[in-house]
Protein backbone atom coordinates (compact mmCIF):
# COMPACT_ATOMS: atom_id res chain seq x y z
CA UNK A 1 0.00 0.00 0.00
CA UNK A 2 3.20 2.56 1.03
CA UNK A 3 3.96 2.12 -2.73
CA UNK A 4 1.19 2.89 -4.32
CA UNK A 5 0.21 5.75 -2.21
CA UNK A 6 3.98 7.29 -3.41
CA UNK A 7 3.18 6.45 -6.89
CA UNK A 8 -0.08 8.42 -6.64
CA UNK A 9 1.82 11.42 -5.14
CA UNK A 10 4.67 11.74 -7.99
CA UNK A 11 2.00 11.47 -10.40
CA UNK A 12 0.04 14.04 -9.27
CA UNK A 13 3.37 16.27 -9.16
CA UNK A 14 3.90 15.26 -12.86
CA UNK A 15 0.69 16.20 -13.49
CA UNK A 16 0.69 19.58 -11.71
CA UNK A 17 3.82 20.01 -13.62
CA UNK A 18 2.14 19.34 -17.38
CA UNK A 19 -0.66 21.47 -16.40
CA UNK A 20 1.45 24.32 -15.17
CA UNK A 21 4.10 24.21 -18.26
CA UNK A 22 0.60 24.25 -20.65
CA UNK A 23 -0.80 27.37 -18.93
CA UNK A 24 2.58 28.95 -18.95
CA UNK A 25 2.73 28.39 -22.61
CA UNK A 26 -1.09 29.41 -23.51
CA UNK A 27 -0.96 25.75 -25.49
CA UNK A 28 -3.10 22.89 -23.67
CA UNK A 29 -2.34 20.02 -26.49
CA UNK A 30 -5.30 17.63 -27.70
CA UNK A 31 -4.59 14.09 -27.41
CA UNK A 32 -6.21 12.89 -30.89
CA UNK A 33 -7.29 9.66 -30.50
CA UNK A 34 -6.12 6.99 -33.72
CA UNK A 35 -9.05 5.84 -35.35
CA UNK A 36 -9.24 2.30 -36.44
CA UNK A 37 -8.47 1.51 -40.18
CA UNK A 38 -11.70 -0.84 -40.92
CA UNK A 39 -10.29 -3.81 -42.83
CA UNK A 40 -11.05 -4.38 -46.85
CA UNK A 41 -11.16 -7.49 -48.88
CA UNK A 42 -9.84 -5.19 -51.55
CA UNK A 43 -10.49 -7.75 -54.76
CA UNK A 44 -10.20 -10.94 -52.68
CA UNK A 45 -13.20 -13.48 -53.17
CA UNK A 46 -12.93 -15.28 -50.33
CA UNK A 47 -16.91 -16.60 -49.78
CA UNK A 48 -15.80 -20.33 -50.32
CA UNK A 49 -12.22 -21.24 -49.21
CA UNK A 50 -10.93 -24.76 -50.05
CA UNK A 51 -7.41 -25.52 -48.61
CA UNK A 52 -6.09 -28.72 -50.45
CA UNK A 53 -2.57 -30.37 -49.51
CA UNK A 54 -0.99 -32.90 -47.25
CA UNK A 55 -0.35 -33.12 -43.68
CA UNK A 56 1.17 -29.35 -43.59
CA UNK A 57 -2.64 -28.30 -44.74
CA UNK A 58 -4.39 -30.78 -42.12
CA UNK A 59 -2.95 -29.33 -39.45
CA UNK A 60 -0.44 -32.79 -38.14
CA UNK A 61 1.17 -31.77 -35.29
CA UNK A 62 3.49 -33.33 -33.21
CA UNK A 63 3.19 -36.38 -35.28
CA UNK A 64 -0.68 -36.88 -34.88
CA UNK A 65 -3.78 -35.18 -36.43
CA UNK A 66 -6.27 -34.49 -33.34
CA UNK A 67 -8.85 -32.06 -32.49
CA UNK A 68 -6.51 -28.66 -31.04
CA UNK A 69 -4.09 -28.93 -33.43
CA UNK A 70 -6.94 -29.06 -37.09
CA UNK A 71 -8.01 -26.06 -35.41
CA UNK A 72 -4.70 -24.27 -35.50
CA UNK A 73 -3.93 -25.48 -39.03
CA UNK A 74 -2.93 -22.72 -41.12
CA UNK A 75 -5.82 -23.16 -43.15
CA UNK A 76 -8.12 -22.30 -40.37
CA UNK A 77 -6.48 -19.60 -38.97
CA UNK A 78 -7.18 -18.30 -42.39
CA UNK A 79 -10.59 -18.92 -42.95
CA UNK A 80 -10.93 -16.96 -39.42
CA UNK A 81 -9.50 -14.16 -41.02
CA UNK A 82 -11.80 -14.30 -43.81
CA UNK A 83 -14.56 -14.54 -41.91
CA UNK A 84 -14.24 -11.08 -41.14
CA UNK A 85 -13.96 -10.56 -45.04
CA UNK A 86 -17.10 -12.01 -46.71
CA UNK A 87 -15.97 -15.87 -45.97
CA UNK A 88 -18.05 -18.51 -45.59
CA UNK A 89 -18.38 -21.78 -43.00
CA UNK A 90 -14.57 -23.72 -43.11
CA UNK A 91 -15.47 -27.19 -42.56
CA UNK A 92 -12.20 -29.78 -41.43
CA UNK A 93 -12.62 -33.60 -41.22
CA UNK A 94 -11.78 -33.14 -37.38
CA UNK A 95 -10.81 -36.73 -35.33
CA UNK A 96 -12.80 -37.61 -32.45
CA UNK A 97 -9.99 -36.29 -29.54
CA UNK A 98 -6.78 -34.87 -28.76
CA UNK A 99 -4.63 -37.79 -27.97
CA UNK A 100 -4.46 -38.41 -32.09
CA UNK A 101 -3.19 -41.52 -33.83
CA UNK A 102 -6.23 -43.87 -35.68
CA UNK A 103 -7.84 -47.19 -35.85
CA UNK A 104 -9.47 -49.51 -38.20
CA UNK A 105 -11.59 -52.15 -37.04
CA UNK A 106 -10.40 -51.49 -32.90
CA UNK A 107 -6.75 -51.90 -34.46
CA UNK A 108 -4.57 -49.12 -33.69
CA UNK A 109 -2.87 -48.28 -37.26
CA UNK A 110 -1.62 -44.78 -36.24
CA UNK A 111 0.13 -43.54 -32.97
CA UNK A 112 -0.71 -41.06 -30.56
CA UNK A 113 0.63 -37.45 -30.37
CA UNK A 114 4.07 -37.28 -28.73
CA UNK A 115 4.37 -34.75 -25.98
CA UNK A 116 8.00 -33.39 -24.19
CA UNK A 117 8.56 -35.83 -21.04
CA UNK A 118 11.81 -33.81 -20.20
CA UNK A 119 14.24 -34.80 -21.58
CA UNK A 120 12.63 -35.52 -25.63
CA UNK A 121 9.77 -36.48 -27.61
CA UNK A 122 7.38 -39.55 -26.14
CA UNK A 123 4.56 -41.54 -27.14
CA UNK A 124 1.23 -40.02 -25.18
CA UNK A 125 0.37 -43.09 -23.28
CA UNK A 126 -3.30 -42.82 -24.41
CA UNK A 127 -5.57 -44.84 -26.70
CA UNK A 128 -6.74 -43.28 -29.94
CA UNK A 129 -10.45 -42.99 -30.45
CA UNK A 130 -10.87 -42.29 -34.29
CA UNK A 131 -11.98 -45.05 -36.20
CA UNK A 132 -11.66 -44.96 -40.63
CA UNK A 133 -14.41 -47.00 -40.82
CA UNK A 134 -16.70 -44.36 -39.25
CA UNK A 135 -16.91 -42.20 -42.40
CA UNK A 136 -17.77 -38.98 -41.90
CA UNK A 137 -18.24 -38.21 -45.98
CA UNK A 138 -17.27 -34.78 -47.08
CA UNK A 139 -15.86 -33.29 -49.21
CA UNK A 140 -14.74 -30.21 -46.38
CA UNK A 141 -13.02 -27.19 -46.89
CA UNK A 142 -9.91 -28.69 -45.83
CA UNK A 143 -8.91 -31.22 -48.22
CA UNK A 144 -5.54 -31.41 -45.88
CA UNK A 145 -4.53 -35.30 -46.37
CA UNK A 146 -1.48 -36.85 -44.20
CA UNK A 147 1.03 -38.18 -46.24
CA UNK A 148 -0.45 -37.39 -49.62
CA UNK A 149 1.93 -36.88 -53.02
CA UNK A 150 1.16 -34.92 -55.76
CA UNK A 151 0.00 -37.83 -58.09
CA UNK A 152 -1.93 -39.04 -55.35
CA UNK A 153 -4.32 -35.90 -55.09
CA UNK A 154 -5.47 -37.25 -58.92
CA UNK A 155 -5.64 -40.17 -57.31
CA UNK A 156 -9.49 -42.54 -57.72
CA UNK A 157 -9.96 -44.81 -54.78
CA UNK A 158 -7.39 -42.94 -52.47
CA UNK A 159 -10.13 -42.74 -50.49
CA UNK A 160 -11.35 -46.26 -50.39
CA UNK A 161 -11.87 -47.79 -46.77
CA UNK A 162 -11.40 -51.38 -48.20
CA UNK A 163 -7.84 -50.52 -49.57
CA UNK A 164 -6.53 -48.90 -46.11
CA UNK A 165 -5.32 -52.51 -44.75
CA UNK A 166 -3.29 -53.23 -47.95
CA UNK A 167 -2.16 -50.09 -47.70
CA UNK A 168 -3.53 -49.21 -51.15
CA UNK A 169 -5.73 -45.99 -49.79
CA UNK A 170 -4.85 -43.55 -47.58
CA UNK A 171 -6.83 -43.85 -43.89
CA UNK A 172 -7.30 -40.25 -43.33
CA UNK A 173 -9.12 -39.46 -46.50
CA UNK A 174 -10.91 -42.88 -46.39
CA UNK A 175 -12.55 -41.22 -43.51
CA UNK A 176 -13.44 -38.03 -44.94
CA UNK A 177 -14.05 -38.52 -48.91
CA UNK A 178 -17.27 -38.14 -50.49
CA UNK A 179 -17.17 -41.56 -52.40
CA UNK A 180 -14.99 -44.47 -51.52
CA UNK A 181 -13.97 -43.91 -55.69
CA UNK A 182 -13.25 -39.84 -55.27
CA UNK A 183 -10.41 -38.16 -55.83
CA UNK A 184 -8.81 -35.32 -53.70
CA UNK A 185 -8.91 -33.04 -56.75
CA UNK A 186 -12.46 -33.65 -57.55
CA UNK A 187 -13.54 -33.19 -53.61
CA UNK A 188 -11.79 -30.09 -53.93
CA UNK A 189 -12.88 -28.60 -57.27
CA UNK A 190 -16.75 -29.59 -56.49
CA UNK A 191 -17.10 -27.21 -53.96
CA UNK A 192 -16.41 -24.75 -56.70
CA UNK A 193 -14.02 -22.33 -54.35
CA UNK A 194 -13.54 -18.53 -55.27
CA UNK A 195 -10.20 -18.73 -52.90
CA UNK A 196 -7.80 -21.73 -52.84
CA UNK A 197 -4.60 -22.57 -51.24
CA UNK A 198 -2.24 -25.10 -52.46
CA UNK A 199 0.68 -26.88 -50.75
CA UNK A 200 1.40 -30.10 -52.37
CA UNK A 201 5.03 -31.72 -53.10
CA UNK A 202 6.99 -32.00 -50.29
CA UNK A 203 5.92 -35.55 -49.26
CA UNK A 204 7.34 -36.63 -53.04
CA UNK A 205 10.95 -35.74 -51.39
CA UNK A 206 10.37 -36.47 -47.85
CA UNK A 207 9.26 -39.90 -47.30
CA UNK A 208 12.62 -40.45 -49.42
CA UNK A 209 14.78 -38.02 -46.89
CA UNK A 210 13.01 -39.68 -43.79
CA UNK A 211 13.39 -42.53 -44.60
CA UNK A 212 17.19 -42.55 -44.72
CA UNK A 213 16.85 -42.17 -48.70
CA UNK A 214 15.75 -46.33 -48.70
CA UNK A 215 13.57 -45.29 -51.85
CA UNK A 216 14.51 -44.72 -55.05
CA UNK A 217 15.31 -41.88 -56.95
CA UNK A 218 12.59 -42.32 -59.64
CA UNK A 219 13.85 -38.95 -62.07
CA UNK A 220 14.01 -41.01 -65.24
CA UNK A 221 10.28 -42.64 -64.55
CA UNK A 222 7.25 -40.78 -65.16
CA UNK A 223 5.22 -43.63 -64.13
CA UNK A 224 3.93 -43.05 -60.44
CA UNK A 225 2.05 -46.45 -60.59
CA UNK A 226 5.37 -47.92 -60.11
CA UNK A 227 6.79 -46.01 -57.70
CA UNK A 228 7.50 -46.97 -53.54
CA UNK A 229 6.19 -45.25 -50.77
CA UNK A 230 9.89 -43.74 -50.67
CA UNK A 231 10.77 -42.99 -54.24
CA UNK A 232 11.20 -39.37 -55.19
CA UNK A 233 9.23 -38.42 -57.95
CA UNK A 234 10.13 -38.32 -61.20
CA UNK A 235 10.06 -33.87 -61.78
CA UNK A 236 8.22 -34.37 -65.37
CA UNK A 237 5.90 -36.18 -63.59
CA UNK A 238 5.29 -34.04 -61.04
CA UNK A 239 5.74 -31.12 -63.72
CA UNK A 240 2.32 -32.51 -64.85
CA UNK A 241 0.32 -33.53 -62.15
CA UNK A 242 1.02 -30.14 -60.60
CA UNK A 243 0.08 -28.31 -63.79
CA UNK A 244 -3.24 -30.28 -63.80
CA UNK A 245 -4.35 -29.77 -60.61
CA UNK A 246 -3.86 -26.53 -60.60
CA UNK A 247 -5.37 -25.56 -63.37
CA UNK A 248 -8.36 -27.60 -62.32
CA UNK A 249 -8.65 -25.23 -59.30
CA UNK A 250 -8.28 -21.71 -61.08
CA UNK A 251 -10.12 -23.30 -64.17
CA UNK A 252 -13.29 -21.60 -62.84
CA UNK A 253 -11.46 -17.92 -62.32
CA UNK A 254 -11.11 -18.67 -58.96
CA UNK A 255 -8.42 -16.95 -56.82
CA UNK A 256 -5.38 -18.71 -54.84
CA UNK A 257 -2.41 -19.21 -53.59
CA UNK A 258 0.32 -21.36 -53.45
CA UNK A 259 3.22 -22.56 -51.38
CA UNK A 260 6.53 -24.05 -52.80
CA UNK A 261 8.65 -26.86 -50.80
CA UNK A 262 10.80 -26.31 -47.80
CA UNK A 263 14.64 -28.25 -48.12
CA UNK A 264 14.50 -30.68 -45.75
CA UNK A 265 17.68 -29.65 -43.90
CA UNK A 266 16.44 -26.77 -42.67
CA UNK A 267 14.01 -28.92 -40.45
CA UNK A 268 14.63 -30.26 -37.20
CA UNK A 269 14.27 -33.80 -38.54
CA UNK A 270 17.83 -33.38 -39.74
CA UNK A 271 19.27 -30.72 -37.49
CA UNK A 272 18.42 -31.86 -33.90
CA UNK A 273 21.35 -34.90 -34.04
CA UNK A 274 24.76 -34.23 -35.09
CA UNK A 275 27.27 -35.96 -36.95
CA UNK A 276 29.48 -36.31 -34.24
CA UNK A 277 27.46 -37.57 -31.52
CA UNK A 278 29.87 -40.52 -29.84
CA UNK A 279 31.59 -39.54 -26.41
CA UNK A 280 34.78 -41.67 -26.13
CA UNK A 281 37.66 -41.96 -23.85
CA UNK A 282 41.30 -42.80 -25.09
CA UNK A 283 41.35 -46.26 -23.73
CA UNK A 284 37.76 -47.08 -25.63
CA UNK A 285 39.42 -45.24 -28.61
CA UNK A 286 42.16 -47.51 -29.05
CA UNK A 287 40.20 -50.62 -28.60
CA UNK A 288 37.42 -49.42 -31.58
CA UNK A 289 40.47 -48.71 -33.82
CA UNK A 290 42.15 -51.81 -33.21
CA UNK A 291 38.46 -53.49 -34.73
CA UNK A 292 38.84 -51.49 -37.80
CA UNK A 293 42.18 -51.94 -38.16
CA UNK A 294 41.35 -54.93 -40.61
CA UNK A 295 38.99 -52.50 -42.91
CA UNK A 296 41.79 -49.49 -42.82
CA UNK A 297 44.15 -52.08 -44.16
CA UNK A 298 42.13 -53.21 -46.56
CA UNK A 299 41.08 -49.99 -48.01
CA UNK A 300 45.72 -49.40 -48.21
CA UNK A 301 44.93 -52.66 -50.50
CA UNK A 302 42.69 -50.97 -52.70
CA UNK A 303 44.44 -48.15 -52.88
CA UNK A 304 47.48 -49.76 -53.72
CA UNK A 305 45.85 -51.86 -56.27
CA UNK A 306 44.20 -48.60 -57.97
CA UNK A 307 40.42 -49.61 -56.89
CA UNK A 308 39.60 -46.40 -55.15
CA UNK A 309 41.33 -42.78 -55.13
CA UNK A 310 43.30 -41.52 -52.06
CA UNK A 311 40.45 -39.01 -51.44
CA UNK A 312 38.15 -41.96 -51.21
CA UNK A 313 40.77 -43.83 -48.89
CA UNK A 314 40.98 -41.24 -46.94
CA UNK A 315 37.03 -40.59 -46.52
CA UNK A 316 36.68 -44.17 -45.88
CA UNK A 317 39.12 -44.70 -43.55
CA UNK A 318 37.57 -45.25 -39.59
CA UNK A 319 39.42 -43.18 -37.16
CA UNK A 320 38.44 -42.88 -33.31
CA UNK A 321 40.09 -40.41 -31.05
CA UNK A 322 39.59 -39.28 -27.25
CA UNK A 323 36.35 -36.59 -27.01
CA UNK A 324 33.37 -36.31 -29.81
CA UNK A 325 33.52 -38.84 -32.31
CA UNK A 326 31.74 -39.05 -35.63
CA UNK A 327 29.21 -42.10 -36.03
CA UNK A 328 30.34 -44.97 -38.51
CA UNK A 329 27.50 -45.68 -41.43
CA UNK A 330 27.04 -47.78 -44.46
CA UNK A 331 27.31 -45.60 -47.63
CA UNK A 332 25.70 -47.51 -50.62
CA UNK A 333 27.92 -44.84 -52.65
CA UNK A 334 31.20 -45.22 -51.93
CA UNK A 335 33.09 -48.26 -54.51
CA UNK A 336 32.04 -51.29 -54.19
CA UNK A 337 34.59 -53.38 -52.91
CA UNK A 338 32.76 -56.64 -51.61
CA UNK A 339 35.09 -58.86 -54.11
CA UNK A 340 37.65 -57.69 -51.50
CA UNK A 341 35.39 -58.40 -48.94
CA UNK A 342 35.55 -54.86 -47.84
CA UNK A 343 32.02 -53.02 -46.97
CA UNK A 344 30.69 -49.70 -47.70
CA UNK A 345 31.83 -47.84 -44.39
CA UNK A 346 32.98 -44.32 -43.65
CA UNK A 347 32.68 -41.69 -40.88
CA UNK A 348 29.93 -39.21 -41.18
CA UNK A 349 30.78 -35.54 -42.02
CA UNK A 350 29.22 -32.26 -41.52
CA UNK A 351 27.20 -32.88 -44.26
CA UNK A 352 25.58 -36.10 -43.65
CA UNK A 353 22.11 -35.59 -42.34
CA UNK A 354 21.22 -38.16 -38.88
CA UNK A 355 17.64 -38.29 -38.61
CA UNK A 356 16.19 -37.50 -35.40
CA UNK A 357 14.57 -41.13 -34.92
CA UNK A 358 18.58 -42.11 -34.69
CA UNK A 359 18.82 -39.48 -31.59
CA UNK A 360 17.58 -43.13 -29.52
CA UNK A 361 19.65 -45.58 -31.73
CA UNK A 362 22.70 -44.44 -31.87
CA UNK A 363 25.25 -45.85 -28.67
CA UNK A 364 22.65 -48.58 -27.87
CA UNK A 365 24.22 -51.94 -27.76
CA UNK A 366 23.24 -54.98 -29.83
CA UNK A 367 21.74 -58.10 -27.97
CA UNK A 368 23.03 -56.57 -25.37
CA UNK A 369 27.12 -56.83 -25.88
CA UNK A 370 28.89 -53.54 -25.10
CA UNK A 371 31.18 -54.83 -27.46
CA UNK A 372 28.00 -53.94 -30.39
CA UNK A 373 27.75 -50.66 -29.96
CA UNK A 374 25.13 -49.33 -32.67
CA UNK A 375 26.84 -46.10 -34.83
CA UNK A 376 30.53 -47.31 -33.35
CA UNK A 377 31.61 -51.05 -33.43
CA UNK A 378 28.53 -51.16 -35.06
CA UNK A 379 27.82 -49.10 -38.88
CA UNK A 380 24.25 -47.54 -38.66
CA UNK A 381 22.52 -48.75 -41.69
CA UNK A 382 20.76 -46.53 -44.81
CA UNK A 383 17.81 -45.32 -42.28
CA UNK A 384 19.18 -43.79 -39.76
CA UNK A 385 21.03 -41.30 -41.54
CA UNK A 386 20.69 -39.15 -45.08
CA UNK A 387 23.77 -38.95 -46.59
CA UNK A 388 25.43 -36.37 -48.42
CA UNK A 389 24.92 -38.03 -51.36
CA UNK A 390 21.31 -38.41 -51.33
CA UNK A 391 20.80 -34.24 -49.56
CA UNK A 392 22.18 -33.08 -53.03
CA UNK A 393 19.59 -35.79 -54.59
CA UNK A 394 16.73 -34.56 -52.74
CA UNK A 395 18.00 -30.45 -53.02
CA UNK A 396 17.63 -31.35 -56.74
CA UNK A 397 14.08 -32.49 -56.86
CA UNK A 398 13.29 -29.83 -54.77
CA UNK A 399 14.58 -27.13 -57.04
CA UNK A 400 12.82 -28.78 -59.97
CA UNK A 401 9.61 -28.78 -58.18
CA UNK A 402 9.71 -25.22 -57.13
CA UNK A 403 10.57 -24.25 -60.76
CA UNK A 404 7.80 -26.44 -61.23
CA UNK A 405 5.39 -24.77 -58.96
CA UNK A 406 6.62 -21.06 -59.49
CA UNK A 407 5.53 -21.12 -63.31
CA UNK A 408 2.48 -22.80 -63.07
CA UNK A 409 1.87 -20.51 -60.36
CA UNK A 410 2.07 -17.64 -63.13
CA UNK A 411 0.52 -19.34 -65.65
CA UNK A 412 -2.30 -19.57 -63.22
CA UNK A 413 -2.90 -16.71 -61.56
CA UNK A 414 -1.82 -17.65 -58.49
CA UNK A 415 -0.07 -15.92 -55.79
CA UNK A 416 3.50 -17.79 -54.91
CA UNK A 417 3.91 -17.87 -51.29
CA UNK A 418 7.97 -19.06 -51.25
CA UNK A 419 7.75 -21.03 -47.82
CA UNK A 420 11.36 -22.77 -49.17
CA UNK A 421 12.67 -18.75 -48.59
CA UNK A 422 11.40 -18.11 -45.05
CA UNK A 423 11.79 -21.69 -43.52
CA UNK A 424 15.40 -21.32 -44.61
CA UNK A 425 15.31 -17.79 -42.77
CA UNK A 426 13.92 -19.15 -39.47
CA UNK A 427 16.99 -21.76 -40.27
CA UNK A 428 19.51 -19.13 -40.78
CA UNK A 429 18.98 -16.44 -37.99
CA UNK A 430 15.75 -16.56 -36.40
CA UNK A 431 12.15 -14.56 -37.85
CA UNK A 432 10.58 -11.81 -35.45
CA UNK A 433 6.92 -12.46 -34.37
CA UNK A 434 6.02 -10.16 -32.39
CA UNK A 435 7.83 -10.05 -28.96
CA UNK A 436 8.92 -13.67 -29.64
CA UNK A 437 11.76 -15.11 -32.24
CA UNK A 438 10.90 -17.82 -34.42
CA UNK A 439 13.74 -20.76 -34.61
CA UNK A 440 14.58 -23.92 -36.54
CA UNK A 441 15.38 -25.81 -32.98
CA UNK A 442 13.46 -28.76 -32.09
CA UNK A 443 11.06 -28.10 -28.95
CA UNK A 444 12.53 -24.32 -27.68
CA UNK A 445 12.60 -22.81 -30.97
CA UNK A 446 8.81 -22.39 -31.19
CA UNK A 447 8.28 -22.96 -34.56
CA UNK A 448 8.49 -27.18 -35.28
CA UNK A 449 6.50 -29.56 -33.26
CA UNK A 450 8.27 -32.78 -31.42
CA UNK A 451 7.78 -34.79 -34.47
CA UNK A 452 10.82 -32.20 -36.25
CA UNK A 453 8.54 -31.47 -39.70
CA UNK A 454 4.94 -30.12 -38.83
CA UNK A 455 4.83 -26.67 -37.25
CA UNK A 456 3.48 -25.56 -34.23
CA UNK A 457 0.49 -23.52 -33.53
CA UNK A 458 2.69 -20.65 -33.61
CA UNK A 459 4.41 -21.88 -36.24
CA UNK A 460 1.31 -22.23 -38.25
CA UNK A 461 -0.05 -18.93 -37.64
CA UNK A 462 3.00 -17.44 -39.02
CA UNK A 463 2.89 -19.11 -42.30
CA UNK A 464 -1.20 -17.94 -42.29
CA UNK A 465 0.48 -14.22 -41.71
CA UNK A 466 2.87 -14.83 -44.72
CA UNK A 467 -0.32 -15.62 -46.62
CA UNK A 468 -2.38 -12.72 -45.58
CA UNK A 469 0.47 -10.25 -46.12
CA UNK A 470 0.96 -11.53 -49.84
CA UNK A 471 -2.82 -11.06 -50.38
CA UNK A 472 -2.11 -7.54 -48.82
CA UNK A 473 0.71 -6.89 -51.98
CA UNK A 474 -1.54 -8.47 -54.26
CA UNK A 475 -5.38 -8.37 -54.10
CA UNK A 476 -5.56 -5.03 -51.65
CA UNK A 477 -6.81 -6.67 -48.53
CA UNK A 478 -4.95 -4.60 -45.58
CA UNK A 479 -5.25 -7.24 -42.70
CA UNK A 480 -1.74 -5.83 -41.81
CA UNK A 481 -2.80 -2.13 -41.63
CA UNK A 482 -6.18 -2.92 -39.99
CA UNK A 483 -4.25 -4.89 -37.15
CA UNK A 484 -5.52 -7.79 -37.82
CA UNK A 485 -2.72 -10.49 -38.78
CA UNK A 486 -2.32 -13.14 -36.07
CA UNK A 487 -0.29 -12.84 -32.70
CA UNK A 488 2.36 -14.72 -31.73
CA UNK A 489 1.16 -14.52 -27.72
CA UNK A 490 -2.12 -16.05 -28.75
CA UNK A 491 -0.72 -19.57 -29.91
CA UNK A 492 1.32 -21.95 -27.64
CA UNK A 493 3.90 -24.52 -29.04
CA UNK A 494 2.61 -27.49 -26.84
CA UNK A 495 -0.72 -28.48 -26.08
CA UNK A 496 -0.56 -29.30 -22.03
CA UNK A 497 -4.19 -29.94 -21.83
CA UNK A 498 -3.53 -33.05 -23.45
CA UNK A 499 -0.37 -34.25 -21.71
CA UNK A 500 -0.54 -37.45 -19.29
């Protein structure tokens, strides 16, 4: 009470003060009050909003689709916005809780969220509750389908609940399409939308990065009916799948916009685990040399015998030392020298990619020997890391696509929202969002979710504000000058209500 009662009397002297110094001068000023700029849809035609894509559009977070996280998917942030704009109802396929993961027939087929236990990402201890079988036909506004490719928005019978077990259809849009023969596009383009967004193509390089690059790099083959759930996609393929489904979505002069595809090293996926992960003490040291010295001696052989270069010796060669040690993997790159009977090993560089699924693999022992000691005595195998190798493979598919994207983007009409340029940014230093600072680390850096790919809340209401401040530049909303884009302080990265 003291305090306040002294903060009351030194602002009545600073008062006294302002009103003496304004009679002195003759000038009392006016405080003018800032009136509010109304907001203006400008030439946007938002009254029916259809958001087509993959997870990124469905609103996945923290490797599950549940009930908190569809409703801070970018797309329905937006449609919030637009609300306020002439936009209609924005209708999502939601799950039946907020624990996530699915089931078909009482058979769990998809996990749980994970949540932060305190020391990394866990499995919520919880039992789903959606089941694909109960088909909630659309199609909705958010045509948002985890782990769709390109080809398979064109796709008849993606949706089909009797192909889900054979893995032949795709659960979460068995659940929500409008005929078990649909396809995504035709969903989509029979709700005849006068706005659109579009974010497809990143799954046709990630399963492939993800997965360790086990797929196959399918450039060369434009056939998608042949391809893996790992392949990259052939870029002339994708050149015309992308052309036709977006041209099927501004075919009736409606408006849009679309999003090009992030590199995958600028997620958390492949950033959160280093190279050089191994902690090992001089005495340890010598005893893992001693195992390779066999290998080291054979690669002198093949060297000597003009098999390999000395620049490939010298990469291949397995060197331990006291402190931080790089992990030891298989590199289906390197010469084959198994008529020598000499495998494929080498120590991972700077540039080779460990995923963050290795972050539990790597130092465990095998059967139990401490002698097996997985990503040491012990090579880790094609998934647990993507190598340098296949990065440059998937960096060029990317930069097809986007070329890709970016023309038929002008060819269409649509506005280009270049998510590649400001995911590498957050990468790179850090974005401002209003008091807070947007960062590519896993958990703390606010804008990826534990599973290292799908954003945040937070994250996703800053690629809705990249969206709204490109219809700004482009159709004459003014969401930004109104006041109106979203706020960083209104979105939380983790979702405690949920948490066990």
């Amino acid at each position: 009470m003291k305090s306040i009662f002294k903060n009351k009397y030194f602002l009545a002297i600073a008062a006294g003060a302002f009103l003496f110094a304004s009679c002195e001068n003759d000038d009392i000023p006016v405080v003018e009050e800032v009136p509010d700029i109304p907001l203006q849809a400008g030439s946007a035609n938002v009254a029916n909003y259809v958001a087509i894509g993959n997870s990124l559009t469905a609103g996945l977070t923290d490797g599950a689709l549940f009930i908190l996280a569809q409703e801070n998917s970018f797309p329905n942030l937006l449609a919030q916005k637009f609300s306020m704009i002439g936009g209609g109802d924005f209708t999502q396929p939601l799950t039946n809780d907020n624990v996530g993961g699915l089931l078909l027939g009482g058979v769990q087929i998809q996990n749980p969220r994970l949540y932060f236990d305190g020391s990394g990402p866990a499995v919520i201890n919880q039992t789903p509750t959606t089941e694909v079988s109960n088909i909630q036909p659309g199609p909705y506004n958010n045509m948002g389908v985890p782990g769709a490719k390109s080809y398979h928005l064109l796709a008849n019978g993606y949706g089909n609940i009797g192909g889900v077990a054979a893995g032949l259809a795709n659960p979460y849009y068995a659940r929500m399409a409008s005929s078990p023969n649909a396809s995504m596009l035709e969903d989509a383009v029979a709700q005849n939308p006068t706005f659109y967004s579009l974010w497809i193509g990143s799954n046709d390089v990630l399963s492939f990065a993800t997965s360790g690059g086990a797929g196959v790099n399918q450039t060369g083959n434009p056939d998608p009916t042949t391809y893996g759930s790992t392949d990259i996609t052939d870029p002339t393929a994708f050149a015309g799948i992308y052309n036709t489904i977006l041209a099927a979505l501004a075919g009736n002069g409606s408006q849009g916009v679309v999003a090009n595809i992030p590199y995958v090293f600028t997620i958390p996926f492949f950033t959160t685990v280093p190279y050089n992960p191994v902690p090992i003490d001089a005495a340890t040291a010598a005893l893992v040399n001693a195992g390779y010295a066999p290998y080291n001696g054979g690669l002198q052989q093949a060297l000597a015998a003009g098999l390999i270069t000395p620049e490939e010796a010298a990469a291949r060669t397995v060197t331990f030392v006291e402190g931080q040690n790089a992990v030891v993997i298989e590199d289906e790159y390197l010469t084959d020298l198994s008529a020598l009977g000499l495998p494929s090993y080498r120590q991972a560089t700077q540039s080779d990619l460990p995923t963050l699924l290795s972050a539990s693999f790597i130092g465990t022992l095998v059967n139990n020997d401490p002698t097996l000691i997985n990503g040491v005595t012990v090579p880790l195998t094609d998934q647990w890391i993507l190598t340098v190798d296949e990065v440059e493979e998937v960096t060029v598919a990317t930069d097809a696509y986007n070329a890709i994207i970016a023309q038929a983007a002008s060819d269409n009409g649509a506005i280009l929202i270049d998510a590649n340029g400001f995911l590498q940014q957050i990468f790179d230093t850090g974005v401002p969002f209003d008091e807070f600072n947007l960062n590519g680390s896993l958990v703390f850096g606010g804008t990826f979710s534990l599973d290292g790919v799908h954003p945040t809340a937070r994250g996703n209401a800053y690629i809705a504000n990249q969206i709204l401040l490109a219809m700004d530049e482009v159709l004459g909303t003014n969401f930004q000058e109104a006041g109106e884009l979203l706020k960083a302080a209104d979105f939380t990265t983790l979702y405690p209500e949920v948490l066990p």
